[in-house]
PDB file of N, CA and C in Angstrom:
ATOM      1  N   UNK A   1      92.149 131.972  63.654  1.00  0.00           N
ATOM      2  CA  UNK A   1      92.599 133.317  63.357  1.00  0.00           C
ATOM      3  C   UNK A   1      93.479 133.854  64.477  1.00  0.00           C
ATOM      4  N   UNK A   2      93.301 133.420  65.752  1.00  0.00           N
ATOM      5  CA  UNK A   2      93.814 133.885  66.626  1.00  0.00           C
ATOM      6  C   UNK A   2      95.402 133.427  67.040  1.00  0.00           C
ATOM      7  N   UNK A   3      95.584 132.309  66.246  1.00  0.00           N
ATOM      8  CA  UNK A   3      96.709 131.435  66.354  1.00  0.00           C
ATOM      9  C   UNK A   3      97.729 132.239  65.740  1.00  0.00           C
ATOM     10  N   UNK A   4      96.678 132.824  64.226  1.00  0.00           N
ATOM     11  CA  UNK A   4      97.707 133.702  62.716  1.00  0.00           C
ATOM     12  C   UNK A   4      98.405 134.808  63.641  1.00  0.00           C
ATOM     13  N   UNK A   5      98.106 135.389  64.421  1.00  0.00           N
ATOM     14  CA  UNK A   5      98.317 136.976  64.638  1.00  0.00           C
ATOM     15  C   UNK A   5      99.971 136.634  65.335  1.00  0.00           C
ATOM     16  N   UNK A   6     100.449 135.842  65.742  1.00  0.00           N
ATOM     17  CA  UNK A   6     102.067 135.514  66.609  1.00  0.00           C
ATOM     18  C   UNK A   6     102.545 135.448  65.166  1.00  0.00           C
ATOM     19  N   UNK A   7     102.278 134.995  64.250  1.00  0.00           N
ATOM     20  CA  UNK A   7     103.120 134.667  63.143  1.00  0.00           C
ATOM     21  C   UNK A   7     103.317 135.889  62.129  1.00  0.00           C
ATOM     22  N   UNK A   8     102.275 136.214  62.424  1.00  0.00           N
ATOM     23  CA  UNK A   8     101.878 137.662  61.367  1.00  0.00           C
ATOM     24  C   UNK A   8     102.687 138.880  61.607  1.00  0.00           C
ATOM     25  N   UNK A   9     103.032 138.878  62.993  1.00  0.00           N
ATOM     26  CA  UNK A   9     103.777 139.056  64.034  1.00  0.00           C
ATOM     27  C   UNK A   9     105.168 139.241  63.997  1.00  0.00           C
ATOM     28  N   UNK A  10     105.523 138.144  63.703  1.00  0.00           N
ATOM     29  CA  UNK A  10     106.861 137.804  63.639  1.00  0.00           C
ATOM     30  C   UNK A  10     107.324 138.116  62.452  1.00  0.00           C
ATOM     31  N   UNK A  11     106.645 137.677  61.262  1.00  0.00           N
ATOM     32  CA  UNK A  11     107.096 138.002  59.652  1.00  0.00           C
ATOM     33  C   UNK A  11     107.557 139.802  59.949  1.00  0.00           C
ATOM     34  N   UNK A  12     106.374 140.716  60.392  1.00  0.00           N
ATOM     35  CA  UNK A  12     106.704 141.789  60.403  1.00  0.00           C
ATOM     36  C   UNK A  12     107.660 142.514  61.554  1.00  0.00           C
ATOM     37  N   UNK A  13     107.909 141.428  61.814  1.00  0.00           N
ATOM     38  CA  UNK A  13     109.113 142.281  62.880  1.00  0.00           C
ATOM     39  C   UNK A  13     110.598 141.698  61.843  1.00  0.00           C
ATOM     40  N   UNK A  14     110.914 140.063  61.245  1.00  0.00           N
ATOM     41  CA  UNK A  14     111.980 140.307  60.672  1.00  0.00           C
ATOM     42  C   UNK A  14     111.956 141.181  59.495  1.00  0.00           C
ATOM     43  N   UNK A  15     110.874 141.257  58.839  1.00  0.00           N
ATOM     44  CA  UNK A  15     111.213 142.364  57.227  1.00  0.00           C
ATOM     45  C   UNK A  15     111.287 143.289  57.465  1.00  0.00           C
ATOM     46  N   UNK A  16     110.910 143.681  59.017  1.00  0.00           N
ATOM     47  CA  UNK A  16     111.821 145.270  59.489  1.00  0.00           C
ATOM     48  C   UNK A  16     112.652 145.374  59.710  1.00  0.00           C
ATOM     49  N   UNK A  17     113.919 144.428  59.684  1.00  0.00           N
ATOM     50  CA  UNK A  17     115.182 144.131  60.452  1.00  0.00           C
ATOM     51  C   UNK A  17     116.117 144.465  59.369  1.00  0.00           C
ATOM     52  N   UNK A  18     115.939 144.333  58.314  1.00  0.00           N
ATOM     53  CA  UNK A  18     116.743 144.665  56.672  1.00  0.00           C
ATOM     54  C   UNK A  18     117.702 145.878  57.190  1.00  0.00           C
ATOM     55  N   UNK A  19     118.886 146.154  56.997  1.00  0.00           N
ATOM     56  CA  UNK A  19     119.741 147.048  56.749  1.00  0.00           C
ATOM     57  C   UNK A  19     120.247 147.435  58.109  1.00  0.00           C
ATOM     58  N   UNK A  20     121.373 148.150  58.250  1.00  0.00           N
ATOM     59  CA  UNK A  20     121.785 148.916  58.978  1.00  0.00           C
ATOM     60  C   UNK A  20     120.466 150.179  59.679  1.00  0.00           C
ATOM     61  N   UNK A  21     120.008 150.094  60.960  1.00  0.00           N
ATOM     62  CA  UNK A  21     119.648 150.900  61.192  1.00  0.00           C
ATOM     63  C   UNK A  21     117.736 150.559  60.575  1.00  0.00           C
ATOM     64  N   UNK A  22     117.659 150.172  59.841  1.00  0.00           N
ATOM     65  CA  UNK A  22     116.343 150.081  59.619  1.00  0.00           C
ATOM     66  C   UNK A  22     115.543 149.438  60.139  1.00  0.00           C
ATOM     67  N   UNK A  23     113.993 149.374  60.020  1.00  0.00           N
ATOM     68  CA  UNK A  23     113.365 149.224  61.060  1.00  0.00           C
ATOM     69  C   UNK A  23     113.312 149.671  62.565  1.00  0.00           C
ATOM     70  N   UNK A  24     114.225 149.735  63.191  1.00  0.00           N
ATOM     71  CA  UNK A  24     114.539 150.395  64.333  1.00  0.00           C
ATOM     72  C   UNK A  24     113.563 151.345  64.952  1.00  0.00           C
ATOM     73  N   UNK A  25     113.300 151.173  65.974  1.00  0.00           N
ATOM     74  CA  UNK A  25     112.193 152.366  66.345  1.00  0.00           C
ATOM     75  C   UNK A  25     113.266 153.835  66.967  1.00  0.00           C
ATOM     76  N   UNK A  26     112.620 154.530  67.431  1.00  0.00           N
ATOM     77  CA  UNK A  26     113.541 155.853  67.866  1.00  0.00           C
ATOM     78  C   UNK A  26     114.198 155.230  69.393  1.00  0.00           C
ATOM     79  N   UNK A  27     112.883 154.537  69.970  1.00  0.00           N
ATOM     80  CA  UNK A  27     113.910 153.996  71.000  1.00  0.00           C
ATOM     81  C   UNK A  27     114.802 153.070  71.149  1.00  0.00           C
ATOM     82  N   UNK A  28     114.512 152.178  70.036  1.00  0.00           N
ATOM     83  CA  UNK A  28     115.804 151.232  70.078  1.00  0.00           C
ATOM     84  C   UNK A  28     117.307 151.860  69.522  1.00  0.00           C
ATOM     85  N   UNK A  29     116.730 152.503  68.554  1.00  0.00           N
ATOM     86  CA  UNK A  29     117.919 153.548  68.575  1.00  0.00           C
ATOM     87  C   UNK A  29     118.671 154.506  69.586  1.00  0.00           C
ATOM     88  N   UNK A  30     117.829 155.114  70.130  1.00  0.00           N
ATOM     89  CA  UNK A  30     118.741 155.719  71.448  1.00  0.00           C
ATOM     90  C   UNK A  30     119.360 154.600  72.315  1.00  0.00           C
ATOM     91  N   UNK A  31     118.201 153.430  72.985  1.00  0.00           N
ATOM     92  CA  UNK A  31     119.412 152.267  73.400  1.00  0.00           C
ATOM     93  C   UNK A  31     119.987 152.193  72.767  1.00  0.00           C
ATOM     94  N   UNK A  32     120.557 151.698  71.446  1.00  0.00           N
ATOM     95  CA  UNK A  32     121.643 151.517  70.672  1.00  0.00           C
ATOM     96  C   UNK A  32     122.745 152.295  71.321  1.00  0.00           C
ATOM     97  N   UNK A  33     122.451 153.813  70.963  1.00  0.00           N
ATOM     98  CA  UNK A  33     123.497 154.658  70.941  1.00  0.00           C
ATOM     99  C   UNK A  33     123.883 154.697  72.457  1.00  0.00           C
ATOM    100  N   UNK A  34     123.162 154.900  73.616  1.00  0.00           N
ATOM    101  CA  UNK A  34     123.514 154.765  74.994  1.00  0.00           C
ATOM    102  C   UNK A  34     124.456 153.934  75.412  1.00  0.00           C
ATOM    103  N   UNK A  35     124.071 152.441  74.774  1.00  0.00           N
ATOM    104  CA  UNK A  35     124.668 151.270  74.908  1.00  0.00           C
ATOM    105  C   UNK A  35     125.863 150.847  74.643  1.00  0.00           C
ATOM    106  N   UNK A  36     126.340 151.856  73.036  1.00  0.00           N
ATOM    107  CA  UNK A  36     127.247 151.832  72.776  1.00  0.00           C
ATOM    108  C   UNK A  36     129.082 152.335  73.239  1.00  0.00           C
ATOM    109  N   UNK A  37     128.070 153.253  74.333  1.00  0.00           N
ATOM    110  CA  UNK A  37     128.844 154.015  75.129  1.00  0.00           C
ATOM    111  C   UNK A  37     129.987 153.220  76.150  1.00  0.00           C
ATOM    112  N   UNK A  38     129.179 151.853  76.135  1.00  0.00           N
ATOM    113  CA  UNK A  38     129.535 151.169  77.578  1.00  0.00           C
ATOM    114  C   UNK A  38     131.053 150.761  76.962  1.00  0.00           C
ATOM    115  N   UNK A  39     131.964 150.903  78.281  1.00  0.00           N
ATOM    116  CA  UNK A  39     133.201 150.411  77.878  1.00  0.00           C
ATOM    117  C   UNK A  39     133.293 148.820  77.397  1.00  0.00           C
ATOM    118  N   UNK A  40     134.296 148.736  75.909  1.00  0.00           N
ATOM    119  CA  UNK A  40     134.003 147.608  75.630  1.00  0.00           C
ATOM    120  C   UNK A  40     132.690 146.892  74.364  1.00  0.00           C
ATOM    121  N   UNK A  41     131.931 147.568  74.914  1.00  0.00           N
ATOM    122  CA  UNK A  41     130.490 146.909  73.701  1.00  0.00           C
ATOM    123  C   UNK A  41     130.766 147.548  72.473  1.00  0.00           C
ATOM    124  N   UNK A  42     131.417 148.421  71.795  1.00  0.00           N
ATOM    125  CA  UNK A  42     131.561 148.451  70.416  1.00  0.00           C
ATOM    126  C   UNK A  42     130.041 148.997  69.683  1.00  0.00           C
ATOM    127  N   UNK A  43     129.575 148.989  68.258  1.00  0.00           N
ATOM    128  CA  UNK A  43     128.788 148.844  67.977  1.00  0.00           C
ATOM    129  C   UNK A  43     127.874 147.981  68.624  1.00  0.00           C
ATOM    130  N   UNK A  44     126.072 148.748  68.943  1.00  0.00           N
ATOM    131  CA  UNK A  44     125.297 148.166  69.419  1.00  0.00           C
ATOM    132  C   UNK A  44     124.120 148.198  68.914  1.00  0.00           C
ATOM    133  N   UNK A  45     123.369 146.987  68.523  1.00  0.00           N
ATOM    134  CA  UNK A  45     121.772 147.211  68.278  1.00  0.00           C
ATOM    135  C   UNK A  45     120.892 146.807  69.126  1.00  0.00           C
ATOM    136  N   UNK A  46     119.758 147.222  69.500  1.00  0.00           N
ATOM    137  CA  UNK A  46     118.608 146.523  70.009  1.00  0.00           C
ATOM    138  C   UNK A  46     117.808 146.601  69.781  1.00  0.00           C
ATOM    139  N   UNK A  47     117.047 145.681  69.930  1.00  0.00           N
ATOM    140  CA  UNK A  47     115.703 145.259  69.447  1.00  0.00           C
ATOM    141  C   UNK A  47     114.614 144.624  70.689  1.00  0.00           C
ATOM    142  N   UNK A  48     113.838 145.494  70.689  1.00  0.00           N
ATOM    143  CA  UNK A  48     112.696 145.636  71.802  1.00  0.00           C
ATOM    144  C   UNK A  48     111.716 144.466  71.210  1.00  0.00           C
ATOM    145  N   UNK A  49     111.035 143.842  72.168  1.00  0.00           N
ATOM    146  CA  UNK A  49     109.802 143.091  72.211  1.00  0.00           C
ATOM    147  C   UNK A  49     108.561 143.033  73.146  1.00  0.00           C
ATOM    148  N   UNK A  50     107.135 143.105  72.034  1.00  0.00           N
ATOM    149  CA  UNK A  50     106.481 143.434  72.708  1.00  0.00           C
ATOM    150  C   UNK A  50     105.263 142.469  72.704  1.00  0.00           C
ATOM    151  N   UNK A  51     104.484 142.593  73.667  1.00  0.00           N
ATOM    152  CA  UNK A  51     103.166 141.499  73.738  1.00  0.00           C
ATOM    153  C   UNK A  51     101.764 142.494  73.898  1.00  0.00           C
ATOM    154  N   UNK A  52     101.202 142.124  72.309  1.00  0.00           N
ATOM    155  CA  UNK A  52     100.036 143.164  72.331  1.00  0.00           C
ATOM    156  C   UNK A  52      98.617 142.303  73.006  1.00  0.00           C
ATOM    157  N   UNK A  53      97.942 142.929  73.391  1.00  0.00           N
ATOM    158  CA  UNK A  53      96.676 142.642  73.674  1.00  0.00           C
ATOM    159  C   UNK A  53      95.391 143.951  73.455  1.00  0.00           C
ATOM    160  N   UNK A  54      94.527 143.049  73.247  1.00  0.00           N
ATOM    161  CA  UNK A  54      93.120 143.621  72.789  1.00  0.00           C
ATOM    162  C   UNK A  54      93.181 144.104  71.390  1.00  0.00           C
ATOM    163  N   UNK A  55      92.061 145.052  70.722  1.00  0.00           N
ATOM    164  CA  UNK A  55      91.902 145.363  69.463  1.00  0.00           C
ATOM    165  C   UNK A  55      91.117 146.378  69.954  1.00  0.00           C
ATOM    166  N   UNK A  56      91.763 147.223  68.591  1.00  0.00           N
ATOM    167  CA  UNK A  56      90.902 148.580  68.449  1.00  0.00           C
ATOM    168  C   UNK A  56      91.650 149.103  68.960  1.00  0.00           C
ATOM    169  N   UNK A  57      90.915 150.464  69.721  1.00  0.00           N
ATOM    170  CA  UNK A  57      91.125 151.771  70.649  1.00  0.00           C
ATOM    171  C   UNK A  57      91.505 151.037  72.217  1.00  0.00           C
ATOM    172  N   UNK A  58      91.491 149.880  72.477  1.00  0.00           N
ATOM    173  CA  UNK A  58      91.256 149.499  73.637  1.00  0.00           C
ATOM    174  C   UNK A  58      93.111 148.302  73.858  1.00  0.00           C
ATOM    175  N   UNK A  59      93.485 148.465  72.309  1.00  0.00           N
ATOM    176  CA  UNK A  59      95.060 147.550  72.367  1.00  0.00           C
ATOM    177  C   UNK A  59      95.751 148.283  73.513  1.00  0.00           C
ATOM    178  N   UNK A  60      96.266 147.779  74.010  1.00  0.00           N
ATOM    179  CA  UNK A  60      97.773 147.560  74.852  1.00  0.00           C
ATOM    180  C   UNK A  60      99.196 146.967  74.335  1.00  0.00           C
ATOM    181  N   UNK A  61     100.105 147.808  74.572  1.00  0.00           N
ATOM    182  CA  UNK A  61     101.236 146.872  74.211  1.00  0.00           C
ATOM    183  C   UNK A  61     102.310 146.761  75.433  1.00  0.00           C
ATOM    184  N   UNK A  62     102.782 145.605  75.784  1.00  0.00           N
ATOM    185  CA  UNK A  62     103.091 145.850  77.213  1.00  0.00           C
ATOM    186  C   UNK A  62     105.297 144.993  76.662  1.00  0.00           C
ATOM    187  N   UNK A  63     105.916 145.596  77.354  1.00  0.00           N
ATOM    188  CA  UNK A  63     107.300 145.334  76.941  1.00  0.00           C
ATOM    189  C   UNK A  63     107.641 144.127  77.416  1.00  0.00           C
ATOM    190  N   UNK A  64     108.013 142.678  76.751  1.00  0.00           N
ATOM    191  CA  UNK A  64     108.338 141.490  77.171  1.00  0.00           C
ATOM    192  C   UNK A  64     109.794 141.377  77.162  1.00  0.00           C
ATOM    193  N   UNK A  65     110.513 142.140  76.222  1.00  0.00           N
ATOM    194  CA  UNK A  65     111.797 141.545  76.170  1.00  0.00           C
ATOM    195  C   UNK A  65     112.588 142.267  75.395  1.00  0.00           C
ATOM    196  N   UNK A  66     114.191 142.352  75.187  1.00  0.00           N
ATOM    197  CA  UNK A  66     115.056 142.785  74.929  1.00  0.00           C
ATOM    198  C   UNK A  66     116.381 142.129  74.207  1.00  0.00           C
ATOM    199  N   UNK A  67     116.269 142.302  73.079  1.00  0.00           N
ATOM    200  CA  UNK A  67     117.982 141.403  72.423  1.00  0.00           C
ATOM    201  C   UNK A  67     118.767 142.545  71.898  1.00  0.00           C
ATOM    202  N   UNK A  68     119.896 142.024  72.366  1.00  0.00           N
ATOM    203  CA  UNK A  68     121.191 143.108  72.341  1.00  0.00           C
ATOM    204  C   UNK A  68     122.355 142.799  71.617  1.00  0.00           C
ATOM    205  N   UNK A  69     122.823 142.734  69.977  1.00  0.00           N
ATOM    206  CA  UNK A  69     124.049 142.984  69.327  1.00  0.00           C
ATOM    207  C   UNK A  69     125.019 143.738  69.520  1.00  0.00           C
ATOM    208  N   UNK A  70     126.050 142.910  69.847  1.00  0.00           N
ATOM    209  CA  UNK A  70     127.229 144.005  70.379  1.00  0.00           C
ATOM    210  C   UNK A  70     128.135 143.428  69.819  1.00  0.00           C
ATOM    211  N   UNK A  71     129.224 144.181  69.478  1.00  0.00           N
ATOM    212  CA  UNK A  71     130.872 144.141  68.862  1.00  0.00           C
ATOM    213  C   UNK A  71     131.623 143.194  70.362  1.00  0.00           C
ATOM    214  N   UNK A  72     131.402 144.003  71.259  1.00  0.00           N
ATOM    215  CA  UNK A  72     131.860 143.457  72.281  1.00  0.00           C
ATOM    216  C   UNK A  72     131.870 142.318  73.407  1.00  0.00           C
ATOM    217  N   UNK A  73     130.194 141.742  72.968  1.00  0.00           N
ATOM    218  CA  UNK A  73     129.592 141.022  73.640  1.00  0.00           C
ATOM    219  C   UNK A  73     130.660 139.363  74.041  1.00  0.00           C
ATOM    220  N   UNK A  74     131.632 139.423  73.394  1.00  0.00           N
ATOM    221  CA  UNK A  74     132.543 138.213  73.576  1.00  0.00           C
ATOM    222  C   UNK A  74     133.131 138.022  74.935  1.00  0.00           C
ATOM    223  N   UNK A  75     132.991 139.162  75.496  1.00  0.00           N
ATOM    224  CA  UNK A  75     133.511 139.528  77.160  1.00  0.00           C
ATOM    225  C   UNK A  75     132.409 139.290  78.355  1.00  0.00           C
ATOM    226  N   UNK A  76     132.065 138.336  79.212  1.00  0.00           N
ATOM    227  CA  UNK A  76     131.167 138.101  80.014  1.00  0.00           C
ATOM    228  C   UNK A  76     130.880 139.362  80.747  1.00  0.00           C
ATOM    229  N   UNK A  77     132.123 140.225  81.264  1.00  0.00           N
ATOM    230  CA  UNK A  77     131.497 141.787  81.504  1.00  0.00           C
ATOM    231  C   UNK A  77     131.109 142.264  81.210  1.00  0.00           C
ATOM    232  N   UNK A  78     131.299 142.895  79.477  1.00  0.00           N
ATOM    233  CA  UNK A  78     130.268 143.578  78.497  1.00  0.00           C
ATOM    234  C   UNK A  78     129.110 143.085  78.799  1.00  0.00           C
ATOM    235  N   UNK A  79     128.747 141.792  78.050  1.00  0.00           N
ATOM    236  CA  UNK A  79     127.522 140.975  78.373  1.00  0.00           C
ATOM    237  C   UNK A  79     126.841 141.376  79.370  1.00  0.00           C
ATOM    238  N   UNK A  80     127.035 141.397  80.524  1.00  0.00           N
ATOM    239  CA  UNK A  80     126.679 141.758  81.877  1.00  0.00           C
ATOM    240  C   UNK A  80     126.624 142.984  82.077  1.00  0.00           C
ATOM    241  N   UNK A  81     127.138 144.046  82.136  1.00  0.00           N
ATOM    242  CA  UNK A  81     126.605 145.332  81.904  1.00  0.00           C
ATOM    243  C   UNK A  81     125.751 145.898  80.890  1.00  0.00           C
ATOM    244  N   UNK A  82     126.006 145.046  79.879  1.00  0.00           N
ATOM    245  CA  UNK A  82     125.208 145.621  79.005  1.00  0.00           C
ATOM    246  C   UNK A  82     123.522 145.021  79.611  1.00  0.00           C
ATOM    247  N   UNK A  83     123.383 143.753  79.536  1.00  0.00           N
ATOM    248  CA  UNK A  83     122.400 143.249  80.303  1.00  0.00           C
ATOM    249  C   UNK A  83     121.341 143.947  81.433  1.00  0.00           C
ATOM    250  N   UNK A  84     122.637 143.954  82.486  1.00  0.00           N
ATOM    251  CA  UNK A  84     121.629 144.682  84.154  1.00  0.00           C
ATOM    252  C   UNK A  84     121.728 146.406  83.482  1.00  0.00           C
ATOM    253  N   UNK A  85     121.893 146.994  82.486  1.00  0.00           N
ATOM    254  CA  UNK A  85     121.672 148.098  82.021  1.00  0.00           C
ATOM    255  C   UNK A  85     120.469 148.388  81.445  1.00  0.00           C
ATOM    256  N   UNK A  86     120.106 147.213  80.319  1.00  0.00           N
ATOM    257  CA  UNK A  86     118.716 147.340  80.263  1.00  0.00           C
ATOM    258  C   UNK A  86     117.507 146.928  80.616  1.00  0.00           C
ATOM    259  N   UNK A  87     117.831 145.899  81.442  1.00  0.00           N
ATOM    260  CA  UNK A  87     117.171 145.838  82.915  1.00  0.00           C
ATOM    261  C   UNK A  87     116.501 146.650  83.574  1.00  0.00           C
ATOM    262  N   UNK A  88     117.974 147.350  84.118  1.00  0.00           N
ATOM    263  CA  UNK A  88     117.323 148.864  85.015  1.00  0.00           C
ATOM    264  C   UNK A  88     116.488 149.817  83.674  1.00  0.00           C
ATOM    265  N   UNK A  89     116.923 149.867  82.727  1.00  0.00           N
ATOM    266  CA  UNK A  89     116.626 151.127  82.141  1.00  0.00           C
ATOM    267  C   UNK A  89     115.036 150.700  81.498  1.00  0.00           C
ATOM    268  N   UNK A  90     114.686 149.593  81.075  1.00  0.00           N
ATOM    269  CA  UNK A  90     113.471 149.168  80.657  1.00  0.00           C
ATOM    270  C   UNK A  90     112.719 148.646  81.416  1.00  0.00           C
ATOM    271  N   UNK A  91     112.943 148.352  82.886  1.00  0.00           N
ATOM    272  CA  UNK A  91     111.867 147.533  83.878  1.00  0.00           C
ATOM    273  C   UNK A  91     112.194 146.430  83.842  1.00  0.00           C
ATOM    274  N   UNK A  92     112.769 145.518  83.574  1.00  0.00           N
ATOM    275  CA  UNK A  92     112.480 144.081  83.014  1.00  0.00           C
ATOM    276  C   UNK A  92     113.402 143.393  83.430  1.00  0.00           C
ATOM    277  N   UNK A  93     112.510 142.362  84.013  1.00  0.00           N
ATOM    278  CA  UNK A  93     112.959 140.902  84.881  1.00  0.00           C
ATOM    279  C   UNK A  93     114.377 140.024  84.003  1.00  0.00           C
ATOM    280  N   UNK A  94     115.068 139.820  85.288  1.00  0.00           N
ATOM    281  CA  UNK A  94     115.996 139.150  84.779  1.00  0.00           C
ATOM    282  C   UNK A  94     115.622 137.925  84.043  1.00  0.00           C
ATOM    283  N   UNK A  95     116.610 137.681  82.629  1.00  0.00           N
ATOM    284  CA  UNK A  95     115.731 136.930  81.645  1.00  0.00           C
ATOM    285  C   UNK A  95     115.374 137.028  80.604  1.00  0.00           C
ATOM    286  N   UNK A  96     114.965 138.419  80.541  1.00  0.00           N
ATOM    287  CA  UNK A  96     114.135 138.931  79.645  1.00  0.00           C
ATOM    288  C   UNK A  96     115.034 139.435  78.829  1.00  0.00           C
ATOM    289  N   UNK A  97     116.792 139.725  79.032  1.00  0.00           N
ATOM    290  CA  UNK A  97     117.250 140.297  78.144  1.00  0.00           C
ATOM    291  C   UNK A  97     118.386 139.045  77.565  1.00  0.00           C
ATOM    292  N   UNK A  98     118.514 139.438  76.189  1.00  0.00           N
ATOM    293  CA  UNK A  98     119.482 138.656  75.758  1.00  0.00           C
ATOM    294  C   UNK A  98     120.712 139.450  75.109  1.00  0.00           C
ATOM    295  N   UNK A  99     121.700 139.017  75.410  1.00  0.00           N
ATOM    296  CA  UNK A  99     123.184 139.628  74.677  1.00  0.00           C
ATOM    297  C   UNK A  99     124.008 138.869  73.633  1.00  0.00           C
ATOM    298  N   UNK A 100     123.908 139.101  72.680  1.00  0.00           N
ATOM    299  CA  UNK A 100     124.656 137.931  71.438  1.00  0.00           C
ATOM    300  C   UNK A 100     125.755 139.137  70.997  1.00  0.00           C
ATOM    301  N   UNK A 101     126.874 138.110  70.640  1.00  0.00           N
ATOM    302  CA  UNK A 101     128.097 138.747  69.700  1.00  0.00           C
ATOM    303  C   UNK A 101     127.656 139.480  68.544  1.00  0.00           C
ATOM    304  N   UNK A 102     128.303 140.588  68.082  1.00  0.00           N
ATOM    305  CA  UNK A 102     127.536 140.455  66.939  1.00  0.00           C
ATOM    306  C   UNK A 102     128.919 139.733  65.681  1.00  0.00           C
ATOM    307  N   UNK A 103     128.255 139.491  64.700  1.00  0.00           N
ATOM    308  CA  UNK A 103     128.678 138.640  63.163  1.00  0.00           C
ATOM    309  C   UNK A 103     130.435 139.088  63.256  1.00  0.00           C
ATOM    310  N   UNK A 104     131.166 138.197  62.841  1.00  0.00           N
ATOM    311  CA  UNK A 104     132.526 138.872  62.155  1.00  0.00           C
ATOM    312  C   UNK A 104     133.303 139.456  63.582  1.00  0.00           C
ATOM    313  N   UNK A 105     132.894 138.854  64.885  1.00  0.00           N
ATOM    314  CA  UNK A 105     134.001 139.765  65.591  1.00  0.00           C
ATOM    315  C   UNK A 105     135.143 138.997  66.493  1.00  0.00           C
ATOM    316  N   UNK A 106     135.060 137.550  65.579  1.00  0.00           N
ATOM    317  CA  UNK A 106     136.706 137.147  66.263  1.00  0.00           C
ATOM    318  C   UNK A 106     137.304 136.810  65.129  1.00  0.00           C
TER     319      UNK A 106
END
């Protein structure tokens, strides 16, 4: 049973991913929109990841990681600012973030 819960996991994080904007929590949305700001990155999505522990009243969810869709991401600078941006802005060890192109942009 304990094996099911990563998978169970995962199903419900992509069938939240459907559409423009959906699924999205409020904060991945404000990164979005922050992000989008950066010279260069174009349209931006992100998508937060998290590693729960315990059950009940007693869960934790602690922030593992970060993937970042960008219009702009084709530019190793974008990439890179966009990157050590959410870095600083989420805590998180270099690594932890990823920057992909997004679809359709050459």
């Amino acid at each position: 049973m304990l094996l099911l819960a990563p998978l169970v996991a995962a199903v419900l994080l992509i069938s939240g991913m459907s559409g423009e904007g959906g699924g999205m929590t409020v904060e991945e949305k404000r990164l979005s929109q922050t992000l989008s700001s950066v010279e260069g990155a174009g349209r931006v999505r992100v998508t937060l990841y998290y590693n729960e522990s315990g059950g009940g009243f007693a869960s934790a969810r602690s922030l593992v990681g970060a993937l970042v869709v960008a219009d702009g991401a084709g530019s190793v600078g974008v990439r890179l600012h966009l990157t050590q941006a959410l870095e600083t802005l989420l805590g998180l060890p270099a690594g932890s973030v990823m920057v992909l192109e997004m679809e359709g942009n050459r």
